[in-house]
N, C-alpha and C. Protein backbone atom coordinates (compact mmCIF):
# COMPACT_ATOMS: atom_id res chain seq x y z
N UNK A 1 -57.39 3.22 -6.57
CA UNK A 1 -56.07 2.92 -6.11
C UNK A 1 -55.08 3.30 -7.21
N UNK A 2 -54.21 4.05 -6.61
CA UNK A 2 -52.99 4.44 -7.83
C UNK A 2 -51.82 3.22 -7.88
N UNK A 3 -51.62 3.16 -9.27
CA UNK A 3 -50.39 2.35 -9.58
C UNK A 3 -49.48 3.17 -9.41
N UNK A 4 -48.09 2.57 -9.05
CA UNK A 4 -47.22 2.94 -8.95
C UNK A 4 -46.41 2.26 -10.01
N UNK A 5 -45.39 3.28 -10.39
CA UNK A 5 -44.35 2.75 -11.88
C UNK A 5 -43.24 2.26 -11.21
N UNK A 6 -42.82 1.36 -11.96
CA UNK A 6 -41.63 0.38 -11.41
C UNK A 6 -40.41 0.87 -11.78
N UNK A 7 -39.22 1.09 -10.67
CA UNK A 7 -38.09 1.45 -10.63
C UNK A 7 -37.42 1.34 -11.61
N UNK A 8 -36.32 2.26 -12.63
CA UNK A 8 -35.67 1.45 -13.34
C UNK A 8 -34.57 0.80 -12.36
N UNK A 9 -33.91 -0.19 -13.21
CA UNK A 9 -32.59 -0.82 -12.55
C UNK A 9 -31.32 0.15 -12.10
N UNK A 10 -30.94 -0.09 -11.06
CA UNK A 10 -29.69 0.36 -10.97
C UNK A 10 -28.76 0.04 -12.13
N UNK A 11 -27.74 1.34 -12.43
CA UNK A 11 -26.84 0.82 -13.62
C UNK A 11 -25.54 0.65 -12.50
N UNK A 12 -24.75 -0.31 -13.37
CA UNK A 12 -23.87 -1.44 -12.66
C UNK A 12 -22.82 -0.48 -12.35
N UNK A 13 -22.22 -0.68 -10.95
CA UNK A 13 -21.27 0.28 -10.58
C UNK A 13 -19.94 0.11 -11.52
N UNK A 14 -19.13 1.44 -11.46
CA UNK A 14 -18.22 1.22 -12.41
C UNK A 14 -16.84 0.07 -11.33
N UNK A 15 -15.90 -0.60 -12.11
CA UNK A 15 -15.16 -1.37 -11.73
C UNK A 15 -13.88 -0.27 -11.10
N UNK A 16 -13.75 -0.59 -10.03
CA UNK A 16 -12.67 -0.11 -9.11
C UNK A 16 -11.15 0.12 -10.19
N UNK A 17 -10.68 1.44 -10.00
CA UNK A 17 -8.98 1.71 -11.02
C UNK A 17 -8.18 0.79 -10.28
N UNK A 18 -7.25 0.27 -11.32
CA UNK A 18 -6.29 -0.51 -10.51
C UNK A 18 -5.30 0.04 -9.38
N UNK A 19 -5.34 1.23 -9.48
CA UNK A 19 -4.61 2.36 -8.47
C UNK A 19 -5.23 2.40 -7.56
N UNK A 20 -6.26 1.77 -7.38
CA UNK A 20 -7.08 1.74 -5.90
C UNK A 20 -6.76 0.60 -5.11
N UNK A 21 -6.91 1.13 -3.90
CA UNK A 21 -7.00 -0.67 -3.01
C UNK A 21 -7.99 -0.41 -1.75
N UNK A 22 -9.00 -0.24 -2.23
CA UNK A 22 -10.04 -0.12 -1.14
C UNK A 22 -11.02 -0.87 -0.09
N UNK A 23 -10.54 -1.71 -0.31
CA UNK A 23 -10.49 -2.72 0.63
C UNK A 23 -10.42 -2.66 1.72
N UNK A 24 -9.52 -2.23 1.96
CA UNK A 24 -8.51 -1.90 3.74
C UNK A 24 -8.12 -1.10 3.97
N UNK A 25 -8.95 0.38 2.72
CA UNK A 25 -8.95 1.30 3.03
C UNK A 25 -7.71 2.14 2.74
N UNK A 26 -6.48 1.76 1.75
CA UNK A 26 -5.42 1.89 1.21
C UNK A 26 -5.63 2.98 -0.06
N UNK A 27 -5.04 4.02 -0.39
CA UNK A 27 -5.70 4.76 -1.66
C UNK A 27 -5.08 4.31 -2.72
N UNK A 28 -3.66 3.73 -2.57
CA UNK A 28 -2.74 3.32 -3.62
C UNK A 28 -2.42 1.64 -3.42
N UNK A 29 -2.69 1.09 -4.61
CA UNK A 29 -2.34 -0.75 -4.31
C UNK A 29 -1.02 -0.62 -4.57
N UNK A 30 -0.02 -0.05 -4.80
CA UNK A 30 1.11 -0.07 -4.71
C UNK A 30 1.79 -0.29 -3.25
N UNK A 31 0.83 0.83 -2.72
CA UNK A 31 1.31 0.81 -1.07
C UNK A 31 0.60 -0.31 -0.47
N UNK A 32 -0.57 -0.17 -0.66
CA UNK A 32 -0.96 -1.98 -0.08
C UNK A 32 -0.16 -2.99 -0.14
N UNK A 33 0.42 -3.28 -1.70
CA UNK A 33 1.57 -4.34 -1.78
C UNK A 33 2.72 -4.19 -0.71
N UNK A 34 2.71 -2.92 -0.15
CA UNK A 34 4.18 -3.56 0.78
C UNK A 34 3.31 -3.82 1.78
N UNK A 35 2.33 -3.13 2.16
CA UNK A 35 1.91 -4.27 3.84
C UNK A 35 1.31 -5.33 3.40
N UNK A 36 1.15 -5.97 2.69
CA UNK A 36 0.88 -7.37 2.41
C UNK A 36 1.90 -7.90 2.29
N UNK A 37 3.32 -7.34 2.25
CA UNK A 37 5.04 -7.67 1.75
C UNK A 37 5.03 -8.07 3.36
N UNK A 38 4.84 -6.97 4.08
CA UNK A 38 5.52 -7.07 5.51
C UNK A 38 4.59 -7.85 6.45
N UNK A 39 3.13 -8.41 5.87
CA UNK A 39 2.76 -9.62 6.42
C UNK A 39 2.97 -11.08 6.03
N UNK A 40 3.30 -11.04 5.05
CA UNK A 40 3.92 -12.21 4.24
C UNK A 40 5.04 -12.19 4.73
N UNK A 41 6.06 -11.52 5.11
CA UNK A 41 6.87 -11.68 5.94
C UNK A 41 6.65 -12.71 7.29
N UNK A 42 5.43 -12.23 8.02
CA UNK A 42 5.12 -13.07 8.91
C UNK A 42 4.19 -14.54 8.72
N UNK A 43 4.59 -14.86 7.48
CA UNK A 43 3.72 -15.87 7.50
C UNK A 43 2.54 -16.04 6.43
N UNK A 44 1.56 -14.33 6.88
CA UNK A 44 0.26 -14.38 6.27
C UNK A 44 0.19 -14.17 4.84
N UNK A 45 -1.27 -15.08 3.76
CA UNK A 45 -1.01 -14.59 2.58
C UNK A 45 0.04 -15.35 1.60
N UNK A 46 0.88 -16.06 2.37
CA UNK A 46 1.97 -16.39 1.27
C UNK A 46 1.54 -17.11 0.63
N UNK A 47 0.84 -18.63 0.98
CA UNK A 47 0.38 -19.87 0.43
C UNK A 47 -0.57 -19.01 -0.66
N UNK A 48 -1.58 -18.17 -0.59
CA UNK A 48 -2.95 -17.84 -1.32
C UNK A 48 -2.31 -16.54 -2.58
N UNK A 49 -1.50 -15.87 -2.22
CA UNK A 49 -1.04 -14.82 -3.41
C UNK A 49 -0.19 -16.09 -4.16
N UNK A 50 0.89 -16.64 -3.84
CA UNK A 50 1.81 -18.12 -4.40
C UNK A 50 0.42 -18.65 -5.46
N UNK A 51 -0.54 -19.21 -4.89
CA UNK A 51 -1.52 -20.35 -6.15
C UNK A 51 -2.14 -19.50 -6.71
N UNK A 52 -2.31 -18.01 -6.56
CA UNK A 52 -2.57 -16.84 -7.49
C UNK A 52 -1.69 -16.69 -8.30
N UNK A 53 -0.39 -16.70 -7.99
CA UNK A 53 0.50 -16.18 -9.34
C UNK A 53 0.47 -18.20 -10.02
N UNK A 54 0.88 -18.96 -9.50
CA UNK A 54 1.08 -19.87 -10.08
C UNK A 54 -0.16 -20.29 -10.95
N UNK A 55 -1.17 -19.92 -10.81
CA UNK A 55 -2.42 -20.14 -12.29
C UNK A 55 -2.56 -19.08 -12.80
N UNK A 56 -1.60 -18.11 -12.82
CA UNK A 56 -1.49 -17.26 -13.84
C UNK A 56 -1.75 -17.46 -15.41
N UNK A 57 -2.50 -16.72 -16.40
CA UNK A 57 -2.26 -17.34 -17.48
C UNK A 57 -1.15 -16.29 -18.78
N UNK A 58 -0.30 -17.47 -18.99
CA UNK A 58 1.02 -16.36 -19.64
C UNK A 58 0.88 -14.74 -18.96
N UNK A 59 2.02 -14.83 -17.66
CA UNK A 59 1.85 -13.78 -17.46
C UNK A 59 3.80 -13.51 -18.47
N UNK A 60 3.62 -12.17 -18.45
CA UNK A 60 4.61 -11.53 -18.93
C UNK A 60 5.77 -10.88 -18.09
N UNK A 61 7.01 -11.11 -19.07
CA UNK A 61 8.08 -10.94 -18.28
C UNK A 61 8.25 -9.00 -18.13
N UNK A 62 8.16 -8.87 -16.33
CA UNK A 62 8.68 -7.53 -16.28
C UNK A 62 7.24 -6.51 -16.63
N UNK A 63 6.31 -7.50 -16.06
CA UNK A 63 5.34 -6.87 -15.94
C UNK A 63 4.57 -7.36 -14.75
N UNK A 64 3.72 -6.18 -13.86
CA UNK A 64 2.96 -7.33 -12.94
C UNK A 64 1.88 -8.31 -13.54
N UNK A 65 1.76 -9.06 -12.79
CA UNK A 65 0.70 -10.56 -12.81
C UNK A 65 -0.54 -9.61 -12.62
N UNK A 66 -1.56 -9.75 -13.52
CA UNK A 66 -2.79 -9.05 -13.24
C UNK A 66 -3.44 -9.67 -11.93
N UNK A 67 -3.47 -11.13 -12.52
CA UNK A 67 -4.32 -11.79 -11.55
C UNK A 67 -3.85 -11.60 -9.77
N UNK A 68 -2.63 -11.42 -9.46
CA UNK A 68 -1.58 -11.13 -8.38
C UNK A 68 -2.33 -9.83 -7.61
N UNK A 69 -2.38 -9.02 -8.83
CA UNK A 69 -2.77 -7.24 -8.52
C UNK A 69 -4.25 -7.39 -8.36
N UNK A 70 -5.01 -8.09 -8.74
CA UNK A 70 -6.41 -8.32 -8.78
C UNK A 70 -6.63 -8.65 -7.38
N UNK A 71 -6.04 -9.81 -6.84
CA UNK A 71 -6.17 -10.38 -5.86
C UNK A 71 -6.03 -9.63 -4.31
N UNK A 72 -4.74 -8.95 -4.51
CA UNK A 72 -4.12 -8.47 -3.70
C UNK A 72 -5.23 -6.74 -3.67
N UNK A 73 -5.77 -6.24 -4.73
CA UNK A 73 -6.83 -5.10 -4.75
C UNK A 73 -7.74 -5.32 -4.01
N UNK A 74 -8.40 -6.56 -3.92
CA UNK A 74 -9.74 -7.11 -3.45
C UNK A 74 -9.50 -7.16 -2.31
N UNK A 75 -8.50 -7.85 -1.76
CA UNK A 75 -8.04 -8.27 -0.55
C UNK A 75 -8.18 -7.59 0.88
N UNK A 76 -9.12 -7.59 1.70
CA UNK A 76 -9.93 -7.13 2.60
C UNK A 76 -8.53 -7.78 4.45
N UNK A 77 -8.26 -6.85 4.37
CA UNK A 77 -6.95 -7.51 5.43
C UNK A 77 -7.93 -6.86 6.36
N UNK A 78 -7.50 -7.85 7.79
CA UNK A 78 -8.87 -7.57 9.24
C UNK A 78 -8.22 -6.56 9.65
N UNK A 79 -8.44 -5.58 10.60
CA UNK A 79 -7.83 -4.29 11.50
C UNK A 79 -6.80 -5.64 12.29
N UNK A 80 -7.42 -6.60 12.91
CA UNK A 80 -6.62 -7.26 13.89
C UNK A 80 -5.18 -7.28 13.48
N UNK A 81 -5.23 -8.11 12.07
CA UNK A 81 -3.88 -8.06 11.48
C UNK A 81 -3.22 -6.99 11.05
N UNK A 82 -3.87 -5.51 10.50
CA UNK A 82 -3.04 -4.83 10.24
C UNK A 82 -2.31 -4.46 11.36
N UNK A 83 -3.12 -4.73 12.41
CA UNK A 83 -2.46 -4.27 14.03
C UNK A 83 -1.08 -4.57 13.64
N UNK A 84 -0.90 -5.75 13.65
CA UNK A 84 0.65 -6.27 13.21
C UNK A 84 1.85 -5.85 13.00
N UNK A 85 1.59 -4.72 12.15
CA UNK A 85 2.94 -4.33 11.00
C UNK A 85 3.34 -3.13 12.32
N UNK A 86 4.35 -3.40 12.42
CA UNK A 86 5.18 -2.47 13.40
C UNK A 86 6.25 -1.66 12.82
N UNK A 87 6.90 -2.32 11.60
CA UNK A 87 7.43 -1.58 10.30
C UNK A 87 7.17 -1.94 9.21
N UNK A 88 7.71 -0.86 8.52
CA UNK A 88 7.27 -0.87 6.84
C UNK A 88 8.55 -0.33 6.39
N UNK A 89 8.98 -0.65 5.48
CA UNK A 89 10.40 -0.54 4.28
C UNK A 89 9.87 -0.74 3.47
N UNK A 90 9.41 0.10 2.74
CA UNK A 90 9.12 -1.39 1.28
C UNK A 90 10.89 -0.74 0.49
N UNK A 91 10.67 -1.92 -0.03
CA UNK A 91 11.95 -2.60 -0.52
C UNK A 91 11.47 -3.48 -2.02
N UNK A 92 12.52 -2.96 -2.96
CA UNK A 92 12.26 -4.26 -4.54
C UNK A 92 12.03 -5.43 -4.17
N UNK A 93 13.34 -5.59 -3.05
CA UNK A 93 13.24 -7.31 -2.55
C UNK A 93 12.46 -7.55 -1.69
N UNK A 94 11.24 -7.08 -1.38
CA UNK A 94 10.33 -7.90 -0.53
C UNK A 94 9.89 -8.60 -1.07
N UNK A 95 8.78 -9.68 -0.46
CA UNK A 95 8.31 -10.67 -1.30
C UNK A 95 7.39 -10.89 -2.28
N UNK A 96 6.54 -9.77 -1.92
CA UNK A 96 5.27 -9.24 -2.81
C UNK A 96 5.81 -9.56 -4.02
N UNK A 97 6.83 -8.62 -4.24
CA UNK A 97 7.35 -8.46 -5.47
C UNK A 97 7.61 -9.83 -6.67
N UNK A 98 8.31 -10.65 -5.62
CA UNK A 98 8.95 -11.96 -6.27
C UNK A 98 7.56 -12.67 -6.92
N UNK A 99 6.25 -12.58 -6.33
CA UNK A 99 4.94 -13.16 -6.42
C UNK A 99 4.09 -12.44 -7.36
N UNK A 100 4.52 -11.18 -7.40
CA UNK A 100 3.79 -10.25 -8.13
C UNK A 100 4.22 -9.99 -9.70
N UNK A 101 5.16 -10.66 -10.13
CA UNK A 101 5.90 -10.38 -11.63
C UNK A 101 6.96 -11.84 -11.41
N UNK A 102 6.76 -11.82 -12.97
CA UNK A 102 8.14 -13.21 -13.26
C UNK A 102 9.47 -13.00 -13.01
N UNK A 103 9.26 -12.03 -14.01
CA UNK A 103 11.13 -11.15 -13.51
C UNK A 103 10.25 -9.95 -13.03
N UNK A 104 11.89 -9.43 -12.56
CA UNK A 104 11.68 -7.82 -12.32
C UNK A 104 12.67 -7.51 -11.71
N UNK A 105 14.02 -6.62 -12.34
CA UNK A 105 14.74 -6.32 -11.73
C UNK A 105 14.96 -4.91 -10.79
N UNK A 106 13.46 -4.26 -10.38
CA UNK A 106 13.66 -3.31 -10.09
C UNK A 106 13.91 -2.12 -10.43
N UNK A 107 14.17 -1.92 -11.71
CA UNK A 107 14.89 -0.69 -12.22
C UNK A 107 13.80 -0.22 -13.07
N UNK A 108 12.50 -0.05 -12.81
CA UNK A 108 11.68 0.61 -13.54
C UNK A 108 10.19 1.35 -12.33
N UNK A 109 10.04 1.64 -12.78
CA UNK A 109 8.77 2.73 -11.92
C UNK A 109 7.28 1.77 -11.85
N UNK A 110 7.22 0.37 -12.25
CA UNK A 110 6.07 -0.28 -12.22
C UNK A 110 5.18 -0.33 -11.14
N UNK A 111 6.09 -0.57 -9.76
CA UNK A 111 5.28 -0.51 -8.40
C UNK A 111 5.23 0.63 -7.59
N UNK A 112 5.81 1.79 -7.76
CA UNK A 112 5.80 2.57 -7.69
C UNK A 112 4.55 3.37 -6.29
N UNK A 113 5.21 3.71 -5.05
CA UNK A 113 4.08 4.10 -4.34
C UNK A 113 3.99 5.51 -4.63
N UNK A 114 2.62 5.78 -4.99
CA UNK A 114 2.67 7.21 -5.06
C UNK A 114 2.14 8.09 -3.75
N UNK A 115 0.96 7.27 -3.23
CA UNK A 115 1.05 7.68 -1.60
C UNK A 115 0.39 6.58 -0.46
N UNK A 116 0.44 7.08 0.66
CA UNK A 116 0.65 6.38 1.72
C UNK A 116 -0.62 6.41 2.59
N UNK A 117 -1.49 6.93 2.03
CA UNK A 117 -3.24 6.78 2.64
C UNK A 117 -3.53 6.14 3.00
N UNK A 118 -3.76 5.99 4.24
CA UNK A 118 -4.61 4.17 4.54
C UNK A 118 -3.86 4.44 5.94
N UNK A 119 -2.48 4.54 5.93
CA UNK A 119 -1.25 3.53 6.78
C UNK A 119 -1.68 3.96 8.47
N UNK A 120 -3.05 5.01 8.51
CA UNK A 120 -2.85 5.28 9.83
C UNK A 120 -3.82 3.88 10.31
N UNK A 121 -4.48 2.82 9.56
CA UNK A 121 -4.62 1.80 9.47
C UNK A 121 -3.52 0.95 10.26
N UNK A 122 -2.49 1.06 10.23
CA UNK A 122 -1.75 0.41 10.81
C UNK A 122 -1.21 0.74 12.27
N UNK A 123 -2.26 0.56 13.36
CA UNK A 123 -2.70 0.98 14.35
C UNK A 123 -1.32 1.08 15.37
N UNK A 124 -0.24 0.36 15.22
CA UNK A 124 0.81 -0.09 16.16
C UNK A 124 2.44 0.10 15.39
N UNK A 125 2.28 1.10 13.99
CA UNK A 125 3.15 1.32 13.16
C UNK A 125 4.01 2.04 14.32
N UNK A 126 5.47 1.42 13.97
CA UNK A 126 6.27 2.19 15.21
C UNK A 126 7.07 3.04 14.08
N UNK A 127 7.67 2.21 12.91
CA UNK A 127 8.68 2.69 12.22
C UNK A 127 8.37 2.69 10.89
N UNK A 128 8.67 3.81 9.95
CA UNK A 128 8.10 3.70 8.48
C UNK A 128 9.61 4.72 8.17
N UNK A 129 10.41 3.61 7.60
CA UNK A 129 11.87 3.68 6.79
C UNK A 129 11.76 3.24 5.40
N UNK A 130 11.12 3.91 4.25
CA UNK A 130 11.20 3.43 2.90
C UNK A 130 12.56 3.14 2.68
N UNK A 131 13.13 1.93 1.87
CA UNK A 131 14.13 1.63 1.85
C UNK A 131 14.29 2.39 -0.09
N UNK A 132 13.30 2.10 -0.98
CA UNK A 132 13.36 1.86 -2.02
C UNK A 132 11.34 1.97 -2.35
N UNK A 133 11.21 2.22 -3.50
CA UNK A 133 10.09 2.30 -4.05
C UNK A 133 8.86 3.47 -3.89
N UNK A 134 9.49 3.83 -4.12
CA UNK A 134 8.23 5.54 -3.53
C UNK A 134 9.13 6.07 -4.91
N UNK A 135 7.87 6.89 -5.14
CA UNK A 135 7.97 7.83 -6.64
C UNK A 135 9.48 8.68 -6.61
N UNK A 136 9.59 9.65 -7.89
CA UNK A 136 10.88 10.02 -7.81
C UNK A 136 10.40 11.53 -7.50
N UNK A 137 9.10 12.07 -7.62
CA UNK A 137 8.74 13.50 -6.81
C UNK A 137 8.10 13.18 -5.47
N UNK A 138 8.54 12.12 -4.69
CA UNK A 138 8.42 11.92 -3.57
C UNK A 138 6.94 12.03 -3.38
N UNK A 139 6.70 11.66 -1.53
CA UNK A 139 4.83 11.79 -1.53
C UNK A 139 4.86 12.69 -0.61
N UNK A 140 3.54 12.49 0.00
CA UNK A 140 2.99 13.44 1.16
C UNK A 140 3.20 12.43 2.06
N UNK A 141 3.89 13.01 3.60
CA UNK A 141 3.85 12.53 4.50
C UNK A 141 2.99 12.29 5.71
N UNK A 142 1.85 13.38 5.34
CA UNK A 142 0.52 13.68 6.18
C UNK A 142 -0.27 12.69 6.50
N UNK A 143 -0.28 11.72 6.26
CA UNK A 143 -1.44 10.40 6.56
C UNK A 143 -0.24 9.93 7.68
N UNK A 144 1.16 10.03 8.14
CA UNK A 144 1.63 9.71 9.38
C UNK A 144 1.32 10.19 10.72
N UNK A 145 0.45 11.61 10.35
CA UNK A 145 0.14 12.13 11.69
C UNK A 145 -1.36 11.13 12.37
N UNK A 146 -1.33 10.16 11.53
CA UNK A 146 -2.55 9.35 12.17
C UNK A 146 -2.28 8.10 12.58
N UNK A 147 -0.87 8.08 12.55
CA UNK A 147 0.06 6.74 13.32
C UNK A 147 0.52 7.45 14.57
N UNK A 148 -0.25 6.94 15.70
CA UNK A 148 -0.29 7.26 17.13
C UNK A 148 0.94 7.06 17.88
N UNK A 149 1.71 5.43 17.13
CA UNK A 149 2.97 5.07 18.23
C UNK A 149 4.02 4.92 16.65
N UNK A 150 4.28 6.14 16.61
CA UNK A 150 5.28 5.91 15.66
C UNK A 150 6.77 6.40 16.26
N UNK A 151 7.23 6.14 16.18
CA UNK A 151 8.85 6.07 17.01
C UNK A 151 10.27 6.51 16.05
N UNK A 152 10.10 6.21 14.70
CA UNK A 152 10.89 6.64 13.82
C UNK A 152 10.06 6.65 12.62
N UNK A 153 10.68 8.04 11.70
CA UNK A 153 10.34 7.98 10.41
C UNK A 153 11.34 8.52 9.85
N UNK A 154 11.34 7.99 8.22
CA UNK A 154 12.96 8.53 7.38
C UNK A 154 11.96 9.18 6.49
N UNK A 155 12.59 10.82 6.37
CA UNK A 155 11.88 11.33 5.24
C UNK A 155 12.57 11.60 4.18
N UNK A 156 13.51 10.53 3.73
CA UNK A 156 14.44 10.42 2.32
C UNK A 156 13.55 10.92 1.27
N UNK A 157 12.46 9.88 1.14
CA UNK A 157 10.95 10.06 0.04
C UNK A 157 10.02 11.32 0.33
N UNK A 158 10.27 11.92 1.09
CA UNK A 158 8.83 13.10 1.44
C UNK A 158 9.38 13.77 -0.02
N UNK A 159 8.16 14.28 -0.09
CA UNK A 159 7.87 15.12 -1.27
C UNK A 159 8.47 16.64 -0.83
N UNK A 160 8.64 17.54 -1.57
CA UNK A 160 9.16 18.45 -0.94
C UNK A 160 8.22 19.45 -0.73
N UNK A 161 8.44 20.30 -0.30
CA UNK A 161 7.01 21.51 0.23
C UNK A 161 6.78 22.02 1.54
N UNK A 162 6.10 22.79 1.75
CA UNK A 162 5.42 22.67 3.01
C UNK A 162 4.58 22.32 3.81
N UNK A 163 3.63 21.01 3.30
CA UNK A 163 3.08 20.40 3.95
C UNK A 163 4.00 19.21 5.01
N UNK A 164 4.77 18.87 3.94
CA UNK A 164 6.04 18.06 4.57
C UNK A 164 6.67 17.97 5.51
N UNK A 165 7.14 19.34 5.44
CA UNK A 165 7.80 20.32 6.34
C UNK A 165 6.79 20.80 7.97
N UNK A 166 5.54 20.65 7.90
CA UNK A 166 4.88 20.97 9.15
C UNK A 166 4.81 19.57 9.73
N UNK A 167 4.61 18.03 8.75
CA UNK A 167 4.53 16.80 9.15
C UNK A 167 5.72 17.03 10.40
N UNK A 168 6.61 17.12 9.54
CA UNK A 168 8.17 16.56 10.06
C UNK A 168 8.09 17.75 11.13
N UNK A 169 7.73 18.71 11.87
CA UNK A 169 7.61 19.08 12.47
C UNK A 169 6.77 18.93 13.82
N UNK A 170 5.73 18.44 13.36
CA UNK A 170 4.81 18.03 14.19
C UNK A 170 5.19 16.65 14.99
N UNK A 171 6.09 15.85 13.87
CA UNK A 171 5.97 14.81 14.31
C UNK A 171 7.36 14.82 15.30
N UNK A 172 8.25 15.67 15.50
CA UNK A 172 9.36 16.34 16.26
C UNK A 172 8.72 16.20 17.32
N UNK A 173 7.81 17.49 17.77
CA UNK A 173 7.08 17.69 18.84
C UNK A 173 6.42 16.28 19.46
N UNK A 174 6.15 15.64 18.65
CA UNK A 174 5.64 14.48 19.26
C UNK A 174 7.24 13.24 19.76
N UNK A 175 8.22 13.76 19.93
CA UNK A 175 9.14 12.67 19.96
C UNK A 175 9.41 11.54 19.05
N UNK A 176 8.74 12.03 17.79
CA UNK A 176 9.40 10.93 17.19
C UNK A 176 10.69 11.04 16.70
N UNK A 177 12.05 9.84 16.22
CA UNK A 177 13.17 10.48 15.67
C UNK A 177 12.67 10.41 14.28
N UNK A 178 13.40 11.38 13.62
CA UNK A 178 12.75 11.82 12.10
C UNK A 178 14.28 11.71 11.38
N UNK A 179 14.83 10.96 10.53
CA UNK A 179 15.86 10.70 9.97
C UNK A 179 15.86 11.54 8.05
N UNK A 180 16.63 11.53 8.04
CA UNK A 180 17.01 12.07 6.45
C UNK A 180 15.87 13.31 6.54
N UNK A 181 16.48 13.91 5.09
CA UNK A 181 15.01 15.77 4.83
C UNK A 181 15.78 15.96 3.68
């Protein structure tokens, strides 16, 4: 009878970048933070991110709360609920924000969305109007062609190019109204 040699161990997976939010399938936790903004809006999340920042330990002014960003990374939101979000703005003043840092007046690039991967996740998205917070070389608008009932989009933030440019086209043909270029 032959022995067989014993497996080595798996080596330990590496720890997820904080630029990830894979969870719910989001590529950027920046952008996660606003649909967790615009469900906390409704209610969800507020009580559980709130006793996250509040056992913070010395968090720092004008910086995010690790533990906040930790939480909110991990954070496994159901399809049911993303059903939910019918718009998205993110905005300085949403609430994320207020929960997510001590101060923060906005005027720095910390939350910064760099893109919008995930959002066709948001099965019933009618309207996606960035008010504020998207990078200053803008993103790709291409992960909208996988929002089925979208009804308006502002492309103030699109990145410039021609991928952009076929979105906002496509998404013409489909009736959506397409604001700002």
């Amino acid at each position: 009878m032959a022995t067989r040699k014993k497996a080595k161990p798996a080596k330990p997976a590496k720890p997820a970048k904080p630029a990830r939010a894979a969870a719910s399938g989001f590529a950027d936790l920046h952008f996660k933070l606003s649909v967790v903004s615009a469900l906390m809006e409704n209610g969800h999340y507020v009580d559980e991110i709130d006793a996250v920042a509040e056992r913070a330990v010395d968090p720092e002014a004008y910086q995010p709360i690790a533990e906040v960003m930790a939480y909110v990374d991990r954070l496994a939101i159901p399809k049911e609920l993303l059903a939910t979000v019918t718009s998205l703005q993110p905005d300085g003043g949403d609430l994320i924000y207020q929960a997510a840092t001590t101060e923060w007046d906005g005027e720095d690039e910390i939350f910064d969305i760099t893109s919008i991967e995930g959002i066709e996740a948001l099965a019933n998205l009618e309207s996606f109007a960035p008010i504020a917070m998207i990078t200053q070389k803008g993103i790709d608008y291409t992960p909208l062609l996988g929002c089925k009932k979208l009804e308006r989009v502002d492309f103030a933030f699109a990145a410039k190019g021609a991928a952009n440019k076929a979105v906002r086209k496509a998404l013409l043909a489909r009736g959506v109204d397409v604001g700002e270029d």
